[in-house]
C-alpha atoms as a PDB file:
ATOM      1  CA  UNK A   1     174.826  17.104 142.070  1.00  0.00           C
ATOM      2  CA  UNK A   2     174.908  20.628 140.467  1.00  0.00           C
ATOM      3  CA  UNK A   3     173.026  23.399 142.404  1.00  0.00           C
ATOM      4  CA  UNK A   4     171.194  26.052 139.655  1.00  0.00           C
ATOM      5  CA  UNK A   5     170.702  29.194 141.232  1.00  0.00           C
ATOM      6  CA  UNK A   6     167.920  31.282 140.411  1.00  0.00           C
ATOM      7  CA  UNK A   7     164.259  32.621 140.158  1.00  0.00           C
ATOM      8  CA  UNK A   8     161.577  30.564 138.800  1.00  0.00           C
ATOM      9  CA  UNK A   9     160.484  32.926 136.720  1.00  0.00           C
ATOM     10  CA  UNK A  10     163.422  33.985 134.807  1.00  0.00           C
ATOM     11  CA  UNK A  11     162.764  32.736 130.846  1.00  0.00           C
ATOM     12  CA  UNK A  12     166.956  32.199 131.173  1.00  0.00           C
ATOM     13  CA  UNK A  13     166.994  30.215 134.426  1.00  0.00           C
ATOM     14  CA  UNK A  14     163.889  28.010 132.657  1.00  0.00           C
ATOM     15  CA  UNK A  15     165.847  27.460 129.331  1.00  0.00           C
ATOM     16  CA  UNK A  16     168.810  26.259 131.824  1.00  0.00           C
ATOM     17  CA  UNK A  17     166.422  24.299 133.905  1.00  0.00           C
ATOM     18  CA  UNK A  18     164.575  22.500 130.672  1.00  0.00           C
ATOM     19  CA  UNK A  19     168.343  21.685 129.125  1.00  0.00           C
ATOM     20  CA  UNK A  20     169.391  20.006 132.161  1.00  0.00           C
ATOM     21  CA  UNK A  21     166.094  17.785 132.828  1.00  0.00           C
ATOM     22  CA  UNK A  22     166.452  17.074 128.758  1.00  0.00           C
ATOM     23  CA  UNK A  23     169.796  15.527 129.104  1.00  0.00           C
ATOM     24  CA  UNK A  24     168.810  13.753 132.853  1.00  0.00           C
ATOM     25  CA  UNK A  25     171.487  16.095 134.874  1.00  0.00           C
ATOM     26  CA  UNK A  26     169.844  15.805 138.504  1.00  0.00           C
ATOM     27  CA  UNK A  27     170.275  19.701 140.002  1.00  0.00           C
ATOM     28  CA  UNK A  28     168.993  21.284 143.279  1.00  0.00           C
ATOM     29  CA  UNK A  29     167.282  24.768 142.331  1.00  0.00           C
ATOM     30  CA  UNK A  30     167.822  27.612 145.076  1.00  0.00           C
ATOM     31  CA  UNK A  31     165.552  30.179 144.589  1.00  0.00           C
ATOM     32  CA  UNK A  32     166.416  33.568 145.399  1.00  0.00           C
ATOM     33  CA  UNK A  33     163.303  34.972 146.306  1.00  0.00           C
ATOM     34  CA  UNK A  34     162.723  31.817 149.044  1.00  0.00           C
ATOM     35  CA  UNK A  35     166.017  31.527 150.276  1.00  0.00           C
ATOM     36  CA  UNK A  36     168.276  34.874 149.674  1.00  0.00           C
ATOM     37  CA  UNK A  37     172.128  34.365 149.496  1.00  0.00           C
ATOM     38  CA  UNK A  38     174.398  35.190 151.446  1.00  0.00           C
ATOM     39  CA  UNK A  39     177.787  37.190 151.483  1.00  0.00           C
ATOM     40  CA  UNK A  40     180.036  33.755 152.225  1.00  0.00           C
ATOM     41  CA  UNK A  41     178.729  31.964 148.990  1.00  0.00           C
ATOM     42  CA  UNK A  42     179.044  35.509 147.089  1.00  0.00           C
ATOM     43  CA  UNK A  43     182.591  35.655 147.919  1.00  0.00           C
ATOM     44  CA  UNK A  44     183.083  31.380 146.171  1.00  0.00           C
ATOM     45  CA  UNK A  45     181.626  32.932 143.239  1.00  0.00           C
ATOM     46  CA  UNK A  46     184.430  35.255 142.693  1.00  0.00           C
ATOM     47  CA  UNK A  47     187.111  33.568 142.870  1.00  0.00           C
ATOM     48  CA  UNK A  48     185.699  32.605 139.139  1.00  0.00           C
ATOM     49  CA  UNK A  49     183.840  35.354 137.894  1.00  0.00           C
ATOM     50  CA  UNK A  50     185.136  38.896 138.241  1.00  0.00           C
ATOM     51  CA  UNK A  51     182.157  40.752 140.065  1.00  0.00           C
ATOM     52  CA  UNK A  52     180.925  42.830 137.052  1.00  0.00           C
ATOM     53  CA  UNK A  53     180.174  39.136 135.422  1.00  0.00           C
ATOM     54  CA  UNK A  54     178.093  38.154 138.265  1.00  0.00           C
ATOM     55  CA  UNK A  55     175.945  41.742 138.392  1.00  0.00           C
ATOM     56  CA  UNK A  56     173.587  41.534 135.408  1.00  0.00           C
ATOM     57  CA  UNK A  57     173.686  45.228 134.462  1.00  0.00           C
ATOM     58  CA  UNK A  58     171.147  44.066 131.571  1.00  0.00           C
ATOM     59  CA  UNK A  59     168.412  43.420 134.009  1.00  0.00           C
ATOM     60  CA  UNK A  60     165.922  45.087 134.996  1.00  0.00           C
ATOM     61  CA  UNK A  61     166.643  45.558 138.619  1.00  0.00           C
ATOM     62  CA  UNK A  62     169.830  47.067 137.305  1.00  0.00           C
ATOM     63  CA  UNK A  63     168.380  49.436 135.341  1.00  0.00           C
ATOM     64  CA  UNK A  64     165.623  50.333 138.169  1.00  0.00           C
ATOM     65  CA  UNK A  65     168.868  51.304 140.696  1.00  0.00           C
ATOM     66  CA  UNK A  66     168.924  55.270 140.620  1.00  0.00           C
ATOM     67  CA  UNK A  67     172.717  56.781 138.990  1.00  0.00           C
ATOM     68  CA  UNK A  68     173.610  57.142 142.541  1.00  0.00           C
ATOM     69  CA  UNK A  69     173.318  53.612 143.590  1.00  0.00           C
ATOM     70  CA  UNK A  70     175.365  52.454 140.241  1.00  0.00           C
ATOM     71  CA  UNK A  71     178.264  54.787 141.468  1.00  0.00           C
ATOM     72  CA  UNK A  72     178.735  52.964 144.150  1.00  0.00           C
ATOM     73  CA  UNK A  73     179.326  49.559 142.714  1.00  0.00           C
ATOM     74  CA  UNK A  74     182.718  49.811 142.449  1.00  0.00           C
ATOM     75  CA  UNK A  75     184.110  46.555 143.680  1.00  0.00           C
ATOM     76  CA  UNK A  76     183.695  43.241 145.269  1.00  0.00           C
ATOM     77  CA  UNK A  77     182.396  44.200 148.551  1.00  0.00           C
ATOM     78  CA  UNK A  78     179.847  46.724 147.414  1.00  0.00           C
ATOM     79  CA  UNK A  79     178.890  44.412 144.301  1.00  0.00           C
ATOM     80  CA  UNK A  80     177.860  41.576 146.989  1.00  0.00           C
ATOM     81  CA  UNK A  81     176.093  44.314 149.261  1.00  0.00           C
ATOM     82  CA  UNK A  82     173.548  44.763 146.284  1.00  0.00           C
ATOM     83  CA  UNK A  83     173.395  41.179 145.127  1.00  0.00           C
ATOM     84  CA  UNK A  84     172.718  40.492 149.238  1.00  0.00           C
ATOM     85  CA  UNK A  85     169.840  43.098 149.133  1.00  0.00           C
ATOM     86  CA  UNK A  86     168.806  43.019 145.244  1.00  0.00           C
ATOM     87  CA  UNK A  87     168.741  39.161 144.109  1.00  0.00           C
ATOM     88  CA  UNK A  88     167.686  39.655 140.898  1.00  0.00           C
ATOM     89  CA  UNK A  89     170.709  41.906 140.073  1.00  0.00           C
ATOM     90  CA  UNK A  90     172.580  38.821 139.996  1.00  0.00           C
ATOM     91  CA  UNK A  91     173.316  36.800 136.516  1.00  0.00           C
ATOM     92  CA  UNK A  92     171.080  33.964 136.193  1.00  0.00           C
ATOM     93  CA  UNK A  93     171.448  31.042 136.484  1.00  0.00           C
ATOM     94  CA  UNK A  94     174.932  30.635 138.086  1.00  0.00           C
ATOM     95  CA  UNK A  95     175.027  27.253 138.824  1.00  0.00           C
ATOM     96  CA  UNK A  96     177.775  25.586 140.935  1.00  0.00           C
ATOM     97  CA  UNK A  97     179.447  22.081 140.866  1.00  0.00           C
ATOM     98  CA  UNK A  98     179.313  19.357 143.582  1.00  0.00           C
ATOM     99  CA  UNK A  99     182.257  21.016 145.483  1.00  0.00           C
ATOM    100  CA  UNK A 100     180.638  24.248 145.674  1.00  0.00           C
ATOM    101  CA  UNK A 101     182.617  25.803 142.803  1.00  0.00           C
ATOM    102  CA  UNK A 102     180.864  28.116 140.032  1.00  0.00           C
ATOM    103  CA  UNK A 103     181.146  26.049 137.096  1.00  0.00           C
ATOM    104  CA  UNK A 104     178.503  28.265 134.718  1.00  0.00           C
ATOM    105  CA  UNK A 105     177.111  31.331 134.139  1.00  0.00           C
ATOM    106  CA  UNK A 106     173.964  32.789 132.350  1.00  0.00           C
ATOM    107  CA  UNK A 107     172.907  29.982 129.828  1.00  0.00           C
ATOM    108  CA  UNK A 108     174.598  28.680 126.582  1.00  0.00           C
ATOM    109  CA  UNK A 109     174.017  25.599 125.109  1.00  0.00           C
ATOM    110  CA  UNK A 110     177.466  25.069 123.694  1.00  0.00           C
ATOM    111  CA  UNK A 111     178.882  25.783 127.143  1.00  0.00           C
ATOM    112  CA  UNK A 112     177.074  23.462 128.861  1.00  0.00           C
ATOM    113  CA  UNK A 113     177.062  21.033 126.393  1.00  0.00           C
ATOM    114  CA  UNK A 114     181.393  21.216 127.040  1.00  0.00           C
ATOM    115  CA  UNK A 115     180.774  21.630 130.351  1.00  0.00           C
ATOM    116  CA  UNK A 116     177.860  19.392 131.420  1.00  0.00           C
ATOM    117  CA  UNK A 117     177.984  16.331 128.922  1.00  0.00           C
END
């Protein structure tokens, strides 16, 4: 079973979450704002996205952070230190494969169609 991560909220994460149903793909939904994440399953999800794909620096918690903050996200370790403390910096939905592994990114209906179908 896939596991979408997300917030409920997120028009992106619901367009991902509404696909899936469509075409019957069961999924488990962790929410970010109920159940955090933590650094371990940061560090799965890039070994296949680079870090600056997994920080959405189009959102609006992004965009909130002060030019300070954004000078220090310079790598791996300090990219998961935000996404640990800001939740909603990271790129919704990632969702991630029975074995754990990050299979998708953000939502595109051609991708998942190749990936999901």
């Amino acid at each position: 079973m896939l596991t979408v991560y997300g917030i409920p909220n997120c028009d992106t994460v619901k367009k991902a979450r509404t696909w899936l149903e469509k075409h019957n793909i069961e999924y488990a939904f962790h929410n970010y704002k109920t159940d955090g994440i933590g650094k371990d399953r940061i560090k799965v999800w890039f070994k296949q996205y680079p870090w600056d794909k997994v920080v959405n620096k189009a959102s609006t918690t992004w965009k909130g952070l002060s030019d300070e903050e954004i000078a220090l996200i310079t790598d791996e370790k300090s990219a998961a230190k935000l996404m640990i403390s800001h939740t909603s910096v990271i790129k919704r939905p990632l969702i991630e494969d029975e074995s754990g592994k990050a299979v998708a990114l953000g939502f595109s209906e051609k991708d998942y169609q190749e990936k999901f179908l």
